[in-house]
C-alpha atoms as a PDB file:
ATOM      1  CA  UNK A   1      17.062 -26.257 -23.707  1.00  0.00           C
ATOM      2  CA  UNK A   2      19.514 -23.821 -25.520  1.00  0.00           C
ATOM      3  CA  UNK A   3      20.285 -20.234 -24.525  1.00  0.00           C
ATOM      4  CA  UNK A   4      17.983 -18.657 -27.130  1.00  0.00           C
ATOM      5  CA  UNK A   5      15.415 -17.418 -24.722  1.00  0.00           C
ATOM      6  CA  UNK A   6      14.226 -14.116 -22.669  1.00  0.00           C
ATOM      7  CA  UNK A   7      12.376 -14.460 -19.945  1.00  0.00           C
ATOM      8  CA  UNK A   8       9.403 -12.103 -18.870  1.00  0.00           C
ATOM      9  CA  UNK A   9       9.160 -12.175 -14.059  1.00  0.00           C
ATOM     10  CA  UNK A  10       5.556 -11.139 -13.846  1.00  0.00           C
ATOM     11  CA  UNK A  11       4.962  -9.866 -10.048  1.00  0.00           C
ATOM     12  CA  UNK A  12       1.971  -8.810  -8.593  1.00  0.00           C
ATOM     13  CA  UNK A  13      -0.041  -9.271  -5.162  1.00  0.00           C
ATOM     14  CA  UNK A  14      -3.256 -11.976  -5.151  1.00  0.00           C
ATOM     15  CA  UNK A  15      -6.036 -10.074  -6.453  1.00  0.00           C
ATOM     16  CA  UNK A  16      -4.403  -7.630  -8.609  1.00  0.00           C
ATOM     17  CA  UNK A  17      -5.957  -9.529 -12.061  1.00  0.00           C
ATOM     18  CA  UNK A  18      -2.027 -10.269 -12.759  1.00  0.00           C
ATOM     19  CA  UNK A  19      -2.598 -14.022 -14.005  1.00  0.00           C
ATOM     20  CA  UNK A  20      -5.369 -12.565 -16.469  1.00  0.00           C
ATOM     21  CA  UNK A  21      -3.448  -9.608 -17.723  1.00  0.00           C
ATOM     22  CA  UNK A  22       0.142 -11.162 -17.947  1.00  0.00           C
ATOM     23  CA  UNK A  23      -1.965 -13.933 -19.887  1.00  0.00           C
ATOM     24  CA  UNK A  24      -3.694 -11.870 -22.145  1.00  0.00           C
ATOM     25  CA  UNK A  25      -0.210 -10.387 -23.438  1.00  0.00           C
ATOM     26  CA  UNK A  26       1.255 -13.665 -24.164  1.00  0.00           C
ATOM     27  CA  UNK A  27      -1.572 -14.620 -26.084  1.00  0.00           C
ATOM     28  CA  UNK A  28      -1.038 -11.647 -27.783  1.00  0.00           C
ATOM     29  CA  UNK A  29       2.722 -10.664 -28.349  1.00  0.00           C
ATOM     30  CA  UNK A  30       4.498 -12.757 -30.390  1.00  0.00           C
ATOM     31  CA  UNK A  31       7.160 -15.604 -29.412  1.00  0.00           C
ATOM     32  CA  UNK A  32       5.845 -16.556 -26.172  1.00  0.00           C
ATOM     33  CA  UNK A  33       6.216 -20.134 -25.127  1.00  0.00           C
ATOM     34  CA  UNK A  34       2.502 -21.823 -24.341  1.00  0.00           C
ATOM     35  CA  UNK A  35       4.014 -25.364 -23.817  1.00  0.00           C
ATOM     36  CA  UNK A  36       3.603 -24.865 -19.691  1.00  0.00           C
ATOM     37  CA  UNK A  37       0.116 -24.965 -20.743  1.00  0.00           C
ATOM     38  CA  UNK A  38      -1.520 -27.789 -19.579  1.00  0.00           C
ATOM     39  CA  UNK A  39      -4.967 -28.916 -18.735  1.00  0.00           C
ATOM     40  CA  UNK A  40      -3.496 -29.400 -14.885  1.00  0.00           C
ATOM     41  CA  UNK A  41      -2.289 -25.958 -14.268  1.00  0.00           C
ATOM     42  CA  UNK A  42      -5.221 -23.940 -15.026  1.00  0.00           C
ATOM     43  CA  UNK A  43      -8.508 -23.126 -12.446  1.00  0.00           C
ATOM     44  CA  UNK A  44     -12.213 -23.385 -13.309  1.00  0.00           C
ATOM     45  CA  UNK A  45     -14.127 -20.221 -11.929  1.00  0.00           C
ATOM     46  CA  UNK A  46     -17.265 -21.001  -9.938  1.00  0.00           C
ATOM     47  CA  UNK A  47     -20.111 -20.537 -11.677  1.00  0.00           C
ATOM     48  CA  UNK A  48     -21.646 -17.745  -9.495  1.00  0.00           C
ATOM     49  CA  UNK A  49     -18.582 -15.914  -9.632  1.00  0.00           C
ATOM     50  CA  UNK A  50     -18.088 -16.568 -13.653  1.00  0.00           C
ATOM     51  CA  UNK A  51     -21.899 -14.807 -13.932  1.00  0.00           C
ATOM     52  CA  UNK A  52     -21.604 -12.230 -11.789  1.00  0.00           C
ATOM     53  CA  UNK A  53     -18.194 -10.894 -11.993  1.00  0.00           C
ATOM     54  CA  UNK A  54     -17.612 -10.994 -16.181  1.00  0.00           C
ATOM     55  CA  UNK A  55     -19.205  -9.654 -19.259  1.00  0.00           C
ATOM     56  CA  UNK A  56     -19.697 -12.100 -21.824  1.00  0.00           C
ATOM     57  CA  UNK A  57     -20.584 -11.731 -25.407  1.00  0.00           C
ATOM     58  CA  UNK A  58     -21.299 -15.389 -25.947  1.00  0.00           C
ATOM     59  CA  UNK A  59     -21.697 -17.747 -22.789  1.00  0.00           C
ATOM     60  CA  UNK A  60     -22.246 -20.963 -24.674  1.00  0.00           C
ATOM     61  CA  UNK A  61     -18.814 -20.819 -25.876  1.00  0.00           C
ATOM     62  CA  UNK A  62     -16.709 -19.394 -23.287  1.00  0.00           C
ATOM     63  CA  UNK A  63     -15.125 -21.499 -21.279  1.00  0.00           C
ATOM     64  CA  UNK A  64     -14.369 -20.188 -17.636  1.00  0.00           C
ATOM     65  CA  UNK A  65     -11.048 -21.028 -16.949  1.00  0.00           C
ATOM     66  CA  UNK A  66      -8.622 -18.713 -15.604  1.00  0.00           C
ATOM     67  CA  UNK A  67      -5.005 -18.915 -13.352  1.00  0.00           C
ATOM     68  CA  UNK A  68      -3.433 -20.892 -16.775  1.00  0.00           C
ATOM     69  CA  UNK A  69      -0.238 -22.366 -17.125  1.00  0.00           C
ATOM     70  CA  UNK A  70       2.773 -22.038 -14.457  1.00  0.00           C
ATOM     71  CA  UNK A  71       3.295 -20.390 -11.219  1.00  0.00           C
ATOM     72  CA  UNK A  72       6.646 -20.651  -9.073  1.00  0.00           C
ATOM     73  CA  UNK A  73       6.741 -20.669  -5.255  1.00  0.00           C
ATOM     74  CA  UNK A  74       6.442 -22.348  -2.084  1.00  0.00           C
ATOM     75  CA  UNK A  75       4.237 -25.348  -2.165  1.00  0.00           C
ATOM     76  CA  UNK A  76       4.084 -25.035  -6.264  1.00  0.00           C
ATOM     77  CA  UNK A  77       6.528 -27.682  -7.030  1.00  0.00           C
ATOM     78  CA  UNK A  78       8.849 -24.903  -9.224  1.00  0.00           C
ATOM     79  CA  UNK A  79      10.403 -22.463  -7.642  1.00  0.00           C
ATOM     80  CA  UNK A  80      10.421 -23.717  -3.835  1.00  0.00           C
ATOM     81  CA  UNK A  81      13.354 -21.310  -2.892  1.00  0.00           C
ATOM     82  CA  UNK A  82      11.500 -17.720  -4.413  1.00  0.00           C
ATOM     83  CA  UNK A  83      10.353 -16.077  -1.478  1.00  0.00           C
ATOM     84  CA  UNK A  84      14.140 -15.734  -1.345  1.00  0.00           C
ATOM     85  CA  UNK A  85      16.258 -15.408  -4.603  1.00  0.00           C
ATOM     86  CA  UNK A  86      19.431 -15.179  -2.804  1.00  0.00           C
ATOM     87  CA  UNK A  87      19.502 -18.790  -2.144  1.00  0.00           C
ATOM     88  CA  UNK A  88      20.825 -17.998  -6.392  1.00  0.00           C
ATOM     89  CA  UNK A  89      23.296 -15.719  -5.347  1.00  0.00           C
ATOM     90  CA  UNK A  90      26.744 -16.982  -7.048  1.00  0.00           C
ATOM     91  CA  UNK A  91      23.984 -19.544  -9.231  1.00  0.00           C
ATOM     92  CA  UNK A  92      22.507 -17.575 -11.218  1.00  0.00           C
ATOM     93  CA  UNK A  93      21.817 -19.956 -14.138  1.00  0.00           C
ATOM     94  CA  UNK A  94      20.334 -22.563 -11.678  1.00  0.00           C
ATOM     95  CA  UNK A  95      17.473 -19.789 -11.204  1.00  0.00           C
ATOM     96  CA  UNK A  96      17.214 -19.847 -15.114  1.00  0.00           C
ATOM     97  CA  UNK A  97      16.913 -23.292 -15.482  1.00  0.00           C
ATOM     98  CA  UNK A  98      14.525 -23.387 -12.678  1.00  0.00           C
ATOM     99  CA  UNK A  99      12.564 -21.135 -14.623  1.00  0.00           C
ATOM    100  CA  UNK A 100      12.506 -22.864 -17.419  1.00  0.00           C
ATOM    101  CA  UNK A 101      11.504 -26.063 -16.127  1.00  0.00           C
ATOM    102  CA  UNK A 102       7.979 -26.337 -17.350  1.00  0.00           C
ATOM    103  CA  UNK A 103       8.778 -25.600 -21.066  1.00  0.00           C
ATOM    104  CA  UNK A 104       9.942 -27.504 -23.800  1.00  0.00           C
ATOM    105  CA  UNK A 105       9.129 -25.578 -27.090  1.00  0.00           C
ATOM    106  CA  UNK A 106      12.500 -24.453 -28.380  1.00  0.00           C
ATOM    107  CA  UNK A 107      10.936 -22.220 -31.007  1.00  0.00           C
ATOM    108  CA  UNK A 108       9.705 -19.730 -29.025  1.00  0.00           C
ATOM    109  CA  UNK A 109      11.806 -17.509 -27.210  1.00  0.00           C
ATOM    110  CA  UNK A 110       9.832 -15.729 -24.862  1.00  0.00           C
ATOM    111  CA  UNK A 111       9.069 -17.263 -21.322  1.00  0.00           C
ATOM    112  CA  UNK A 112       7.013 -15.710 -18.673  1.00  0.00           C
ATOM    113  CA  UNK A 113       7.759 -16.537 -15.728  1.00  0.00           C
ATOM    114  CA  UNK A 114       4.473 -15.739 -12.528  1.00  0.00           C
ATOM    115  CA  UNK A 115       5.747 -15.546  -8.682  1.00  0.00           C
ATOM    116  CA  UNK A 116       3.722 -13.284  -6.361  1.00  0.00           C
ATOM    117  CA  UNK A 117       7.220 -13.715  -4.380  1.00  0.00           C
ATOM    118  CA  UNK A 118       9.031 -11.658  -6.966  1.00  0.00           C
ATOM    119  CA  UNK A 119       7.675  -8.850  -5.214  1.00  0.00           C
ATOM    120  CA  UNK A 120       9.742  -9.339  -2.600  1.00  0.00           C
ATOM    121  CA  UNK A 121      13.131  -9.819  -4.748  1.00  0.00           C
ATOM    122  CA  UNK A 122      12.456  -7.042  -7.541  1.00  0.00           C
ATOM    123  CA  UNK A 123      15.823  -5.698  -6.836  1.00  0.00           C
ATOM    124  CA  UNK A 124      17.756  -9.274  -6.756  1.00  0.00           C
ATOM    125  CA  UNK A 125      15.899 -10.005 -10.058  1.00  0.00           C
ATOM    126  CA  UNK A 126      16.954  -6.062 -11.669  1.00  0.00           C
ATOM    127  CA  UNK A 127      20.837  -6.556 -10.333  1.00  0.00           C
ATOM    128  CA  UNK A 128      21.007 -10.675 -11.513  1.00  0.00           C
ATOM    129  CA  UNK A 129      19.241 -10.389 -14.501  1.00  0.00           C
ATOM    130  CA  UNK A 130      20.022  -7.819 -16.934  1.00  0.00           C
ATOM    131  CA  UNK A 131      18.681  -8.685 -20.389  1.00  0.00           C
ATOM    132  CA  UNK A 132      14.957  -9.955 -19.350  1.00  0.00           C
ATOM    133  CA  UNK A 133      11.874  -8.009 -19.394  1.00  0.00           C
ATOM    134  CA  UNK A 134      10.300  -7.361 -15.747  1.00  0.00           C
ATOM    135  CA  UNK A 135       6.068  -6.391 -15.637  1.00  0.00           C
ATOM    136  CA  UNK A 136       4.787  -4.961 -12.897  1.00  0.00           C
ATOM    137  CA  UNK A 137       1.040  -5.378 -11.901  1.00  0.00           C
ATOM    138  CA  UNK A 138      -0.407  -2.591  -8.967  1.00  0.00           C
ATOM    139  CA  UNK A 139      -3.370  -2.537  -7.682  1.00  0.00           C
ATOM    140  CA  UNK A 140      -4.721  -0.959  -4.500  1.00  0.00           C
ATOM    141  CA  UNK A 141      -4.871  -3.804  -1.445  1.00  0.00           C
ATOM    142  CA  UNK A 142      -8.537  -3.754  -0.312  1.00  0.00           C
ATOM    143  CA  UNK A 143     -10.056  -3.698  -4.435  1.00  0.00           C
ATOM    144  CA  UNK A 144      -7.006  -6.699  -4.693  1.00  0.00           C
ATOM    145  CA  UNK A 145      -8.122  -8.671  -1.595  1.00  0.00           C
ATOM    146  CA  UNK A 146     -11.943  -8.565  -2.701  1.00  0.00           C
ATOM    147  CA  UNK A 147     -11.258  -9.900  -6.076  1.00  0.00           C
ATOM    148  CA  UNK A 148      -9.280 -12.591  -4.473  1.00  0.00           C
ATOM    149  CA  UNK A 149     -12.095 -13.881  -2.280  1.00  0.00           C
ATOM    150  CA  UNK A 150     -14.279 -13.048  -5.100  1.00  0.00           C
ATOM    151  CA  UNK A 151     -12.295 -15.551  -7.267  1.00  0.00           C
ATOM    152  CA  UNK A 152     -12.846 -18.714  -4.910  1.00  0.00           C
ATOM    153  CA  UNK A 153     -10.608 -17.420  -2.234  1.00  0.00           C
ATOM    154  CA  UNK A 154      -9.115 -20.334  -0.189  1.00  0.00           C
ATOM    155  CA  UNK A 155     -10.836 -22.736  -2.674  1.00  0.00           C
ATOM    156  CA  UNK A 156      -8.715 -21.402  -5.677  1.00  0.00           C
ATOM    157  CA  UNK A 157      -6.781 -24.773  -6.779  1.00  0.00           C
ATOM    158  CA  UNK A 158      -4.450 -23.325  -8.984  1.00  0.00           C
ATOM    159  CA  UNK A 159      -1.994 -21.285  -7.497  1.00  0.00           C
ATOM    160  CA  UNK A 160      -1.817 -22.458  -4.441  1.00  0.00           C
ATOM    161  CA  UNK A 161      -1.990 -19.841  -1.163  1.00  0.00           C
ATOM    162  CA  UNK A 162      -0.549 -21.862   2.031  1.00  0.00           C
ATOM    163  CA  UNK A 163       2.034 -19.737   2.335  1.00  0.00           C
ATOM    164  CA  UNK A 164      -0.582 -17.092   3.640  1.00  0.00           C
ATOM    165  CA  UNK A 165      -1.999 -19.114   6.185  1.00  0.00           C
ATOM    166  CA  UNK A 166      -5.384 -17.127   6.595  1.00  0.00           C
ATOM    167  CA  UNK A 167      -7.691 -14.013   5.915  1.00  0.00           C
ATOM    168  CA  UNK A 168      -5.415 -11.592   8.225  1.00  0.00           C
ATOM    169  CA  UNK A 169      -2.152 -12.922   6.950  1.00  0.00           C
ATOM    170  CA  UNK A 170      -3.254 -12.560   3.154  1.00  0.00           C
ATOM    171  CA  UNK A 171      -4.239  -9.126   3.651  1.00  0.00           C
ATOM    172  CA  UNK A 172      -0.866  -7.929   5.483  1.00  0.00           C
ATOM    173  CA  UNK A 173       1.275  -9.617   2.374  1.00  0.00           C
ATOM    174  CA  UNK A 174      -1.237  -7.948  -0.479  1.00  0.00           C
ATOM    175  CA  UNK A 175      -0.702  -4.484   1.077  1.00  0.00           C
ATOM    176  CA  UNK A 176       3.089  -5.210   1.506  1.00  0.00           C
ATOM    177  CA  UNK A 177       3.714  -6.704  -2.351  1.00  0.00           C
ATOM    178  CA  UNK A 178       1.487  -4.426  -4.004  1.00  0.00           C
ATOM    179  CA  UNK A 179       3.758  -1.310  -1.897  1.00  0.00           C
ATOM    180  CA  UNK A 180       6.826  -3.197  -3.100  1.00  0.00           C
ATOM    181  CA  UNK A 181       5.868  -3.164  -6.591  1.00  0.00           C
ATOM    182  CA  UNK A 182       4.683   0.693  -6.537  1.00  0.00           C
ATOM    183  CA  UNK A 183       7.692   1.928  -4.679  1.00  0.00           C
ATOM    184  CA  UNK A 184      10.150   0.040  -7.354  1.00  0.00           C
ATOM    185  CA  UNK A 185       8.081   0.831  -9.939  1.00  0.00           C
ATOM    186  CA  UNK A 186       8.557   4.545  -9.249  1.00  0.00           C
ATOM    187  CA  UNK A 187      11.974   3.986  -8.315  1.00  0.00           C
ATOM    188  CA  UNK A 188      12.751   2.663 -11.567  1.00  0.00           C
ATOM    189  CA  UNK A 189      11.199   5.243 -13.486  1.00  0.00           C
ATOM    190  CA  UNK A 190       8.528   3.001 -14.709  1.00  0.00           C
ATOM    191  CA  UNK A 191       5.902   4.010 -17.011  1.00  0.00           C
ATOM    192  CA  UNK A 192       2.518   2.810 -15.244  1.00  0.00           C
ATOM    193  CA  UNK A 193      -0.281   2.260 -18.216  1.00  0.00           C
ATOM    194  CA  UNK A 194      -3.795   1.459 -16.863  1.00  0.00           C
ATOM    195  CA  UNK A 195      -5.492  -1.444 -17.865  1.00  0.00           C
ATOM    196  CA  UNK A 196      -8.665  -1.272 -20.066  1.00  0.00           C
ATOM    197  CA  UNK A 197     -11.253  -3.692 -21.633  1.00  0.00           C
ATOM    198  CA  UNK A 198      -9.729  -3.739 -25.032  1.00  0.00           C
ATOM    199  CA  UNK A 199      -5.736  -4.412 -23.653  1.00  0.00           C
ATOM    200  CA  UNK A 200      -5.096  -0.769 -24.905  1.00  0.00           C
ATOM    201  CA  UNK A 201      -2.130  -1.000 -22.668  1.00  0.00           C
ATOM    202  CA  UNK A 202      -0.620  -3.925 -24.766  1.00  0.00           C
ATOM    203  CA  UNK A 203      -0.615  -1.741 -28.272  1.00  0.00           C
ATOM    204  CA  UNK A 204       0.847   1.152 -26.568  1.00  0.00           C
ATOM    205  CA  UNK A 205       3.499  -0.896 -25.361  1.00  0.00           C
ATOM    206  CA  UNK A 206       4.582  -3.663 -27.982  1.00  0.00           C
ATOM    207  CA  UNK A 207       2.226  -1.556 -30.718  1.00  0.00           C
ATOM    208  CA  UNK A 208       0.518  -5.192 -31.326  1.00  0.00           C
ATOM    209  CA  UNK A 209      -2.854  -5.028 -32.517  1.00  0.00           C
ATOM    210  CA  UNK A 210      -5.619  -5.412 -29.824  1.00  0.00           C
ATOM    211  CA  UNK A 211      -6.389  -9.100 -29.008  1.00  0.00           C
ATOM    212  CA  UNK A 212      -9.768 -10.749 -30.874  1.00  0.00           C
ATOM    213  CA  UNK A 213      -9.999 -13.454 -29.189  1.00  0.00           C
ATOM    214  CA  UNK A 214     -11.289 -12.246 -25.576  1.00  0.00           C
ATOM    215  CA  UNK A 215     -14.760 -12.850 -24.868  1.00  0.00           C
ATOM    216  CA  UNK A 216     -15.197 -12.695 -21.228  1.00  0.00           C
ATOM    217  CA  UNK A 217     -14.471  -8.846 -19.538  1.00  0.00           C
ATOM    218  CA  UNK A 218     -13.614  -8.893 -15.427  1.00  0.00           C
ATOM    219  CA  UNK A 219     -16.189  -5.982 -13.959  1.00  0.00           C
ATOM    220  CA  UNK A 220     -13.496  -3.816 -12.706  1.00  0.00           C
ATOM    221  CA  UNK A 221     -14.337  -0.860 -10.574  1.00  0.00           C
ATOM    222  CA  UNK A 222     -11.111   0.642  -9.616  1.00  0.00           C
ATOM    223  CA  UNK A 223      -8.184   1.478 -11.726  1.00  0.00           C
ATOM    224  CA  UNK A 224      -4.950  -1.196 -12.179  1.00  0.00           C
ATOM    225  CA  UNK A 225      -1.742  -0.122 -12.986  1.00  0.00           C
ATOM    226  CA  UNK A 226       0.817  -1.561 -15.582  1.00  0.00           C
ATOM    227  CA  UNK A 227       4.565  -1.737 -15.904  1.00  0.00           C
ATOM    228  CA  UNK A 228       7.082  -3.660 -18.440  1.00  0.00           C
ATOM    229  CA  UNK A 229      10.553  -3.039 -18.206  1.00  0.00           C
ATOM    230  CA  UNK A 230      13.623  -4.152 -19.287  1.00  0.00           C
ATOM    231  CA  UNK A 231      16.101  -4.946 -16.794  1.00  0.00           C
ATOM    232  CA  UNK A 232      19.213  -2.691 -17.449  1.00  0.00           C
END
C-alpha cells in the first residue's frame, strides 16, 4: 500500500461503547477504509441483550451485529506487541504497516485503527506520530464494566479479552485506561463532546450531516465523553 493514508488510534476501556461510536463516525465521515470489514471480525449480540438494552425503530430489519471490523492486541492476531509501543521505538513505519495490515482499498485514505492498549501508550502514539488523528472515548469504570458484562461479557467473540484474565482483573484495567484517557485528554487540552442519540458530536466536529442510517439506539444512562485530536 502507498503512503497516501492517515490513520485514526481509537482508545477506550471495555465498556465505554468505543467500538459503536468510533464505528458510527466512519460510517459517517468521508474517506474511511471499510475493507477490514469482514463477516469474521464482527460479534452477534445475544438476543436478550439486543431487546433489552437498544431502541429499535424497525426489528425485522436490523441486524444485531456489533464489535465490526479490526481490533489490534494481544491474542488478536494484529498488533501482538501494543500493550507496549516501544517495542516500535527506532521502527516506526513497522507500527504503520502493522496497522495497516487488514486493508487493501487504496482509495480511501482514512484508517482507523481500535486497541484498548493505546490507552496505555497515548503519549508514545502523540510523540511517534505526528500527522494522524487520535479519539478518545471516557466513560466512568463501573457504567463501562456493566455494559461490558451486559454485552456477553466473557462470551464476547470478537475482540477477544484474555489478556484480562477475570472479573477482578477487568475491572482494575477499565478504571486504569479510562483514567489514562481522561488525564491525557485534559492534558492535551482536549475538547470532550458528549455523546447523544443522533451522533450530534460527529457534526460538531467534522460538521457532517447526522447519520440516517442508524436504527438501533444503546439505552445509555450515564454520560460518555468524546475526544478527536490531531497529533501535533
Amino acid at each position: 500500500m502507498d503512503n497516501n493514508y492517515k490513520f485514526t488510534f481509537v482508545a477506550g476501556a471495555p465498556g465505554s461503547a468505543w467500538s459503536m461510536i468510533s464505528f458510527r463516525m466512519k460510517i459517517t465521515v468521508p474517506g474511511y477504509d471499510k475493507s477490514d470489514q469482514t463477516a469474521e471480525r464482527q460479534y452477534d449480540l445475544p438476543e436478550a441483550h439486543a431487546k433489552n438494552n437498544y431502541d429499535v425503530k424497525d426489528r425485522s430489519t436490523w441486524k444485531a451485529k456489533t464489535h465490526i471490523g479490526s481490533y489490534y492486541g494481544p491474542y488478536h492476531g494484529l498488533g501482538d506487541q501494543f500493550d507496549d509501543l516501544t517495542y516500535y521505538n527506532g521502527n516506526v513505519e513497522g507500527f504503520y504497516d502493522e496497522c495497516l495490515r487488514p486493508f487493501n482499498d487504496t482509495t480511501k485514505p482514512r484508517k482507523l485503527v481500535k486497541s484498548h492498549w493505546f490507552a496505555y501508550n497515548l503519549d508514545w502514539l502523540w510523540e511517534n506520530c505526528k500527522g494522524h488523528d487520535l479519539m478518545l472515548v471516557w466513560r466512568e469504570t463501573d457504567a463501562a464494566d456493566k455494559w461490558w458484562h451486559t454485552m456477553g461479557g466473557w462470551d464476547i467473540k470478537h475482540p477477544v479479552y484474555d489478556w484480562y484474565v477475570d472479573d477482578e482483573r477487568m475491572h482494575k484495567q477499565i478504571a486504569i485506561e479510562s483514567d489514562n484517557i481522561w488525564e491525557f485528554g485534559e492534558r492535551k487540552g482536549v475538547k470532550w463532546l458528549d455523546y447523544d442519540v443522533n451522533d450530534s458530536w460527529i457534526q460538531k466536529r467534522f460538521g457532517v450531516p447526522f447519520l440516517k442510517k442508524v436504527q438501533a439506539t444503546p439505552k445509555f444512562e450515564d454520560t460518555i465523553k468524546i475526544g478527536y485530536i490531531t497529533i501535533t
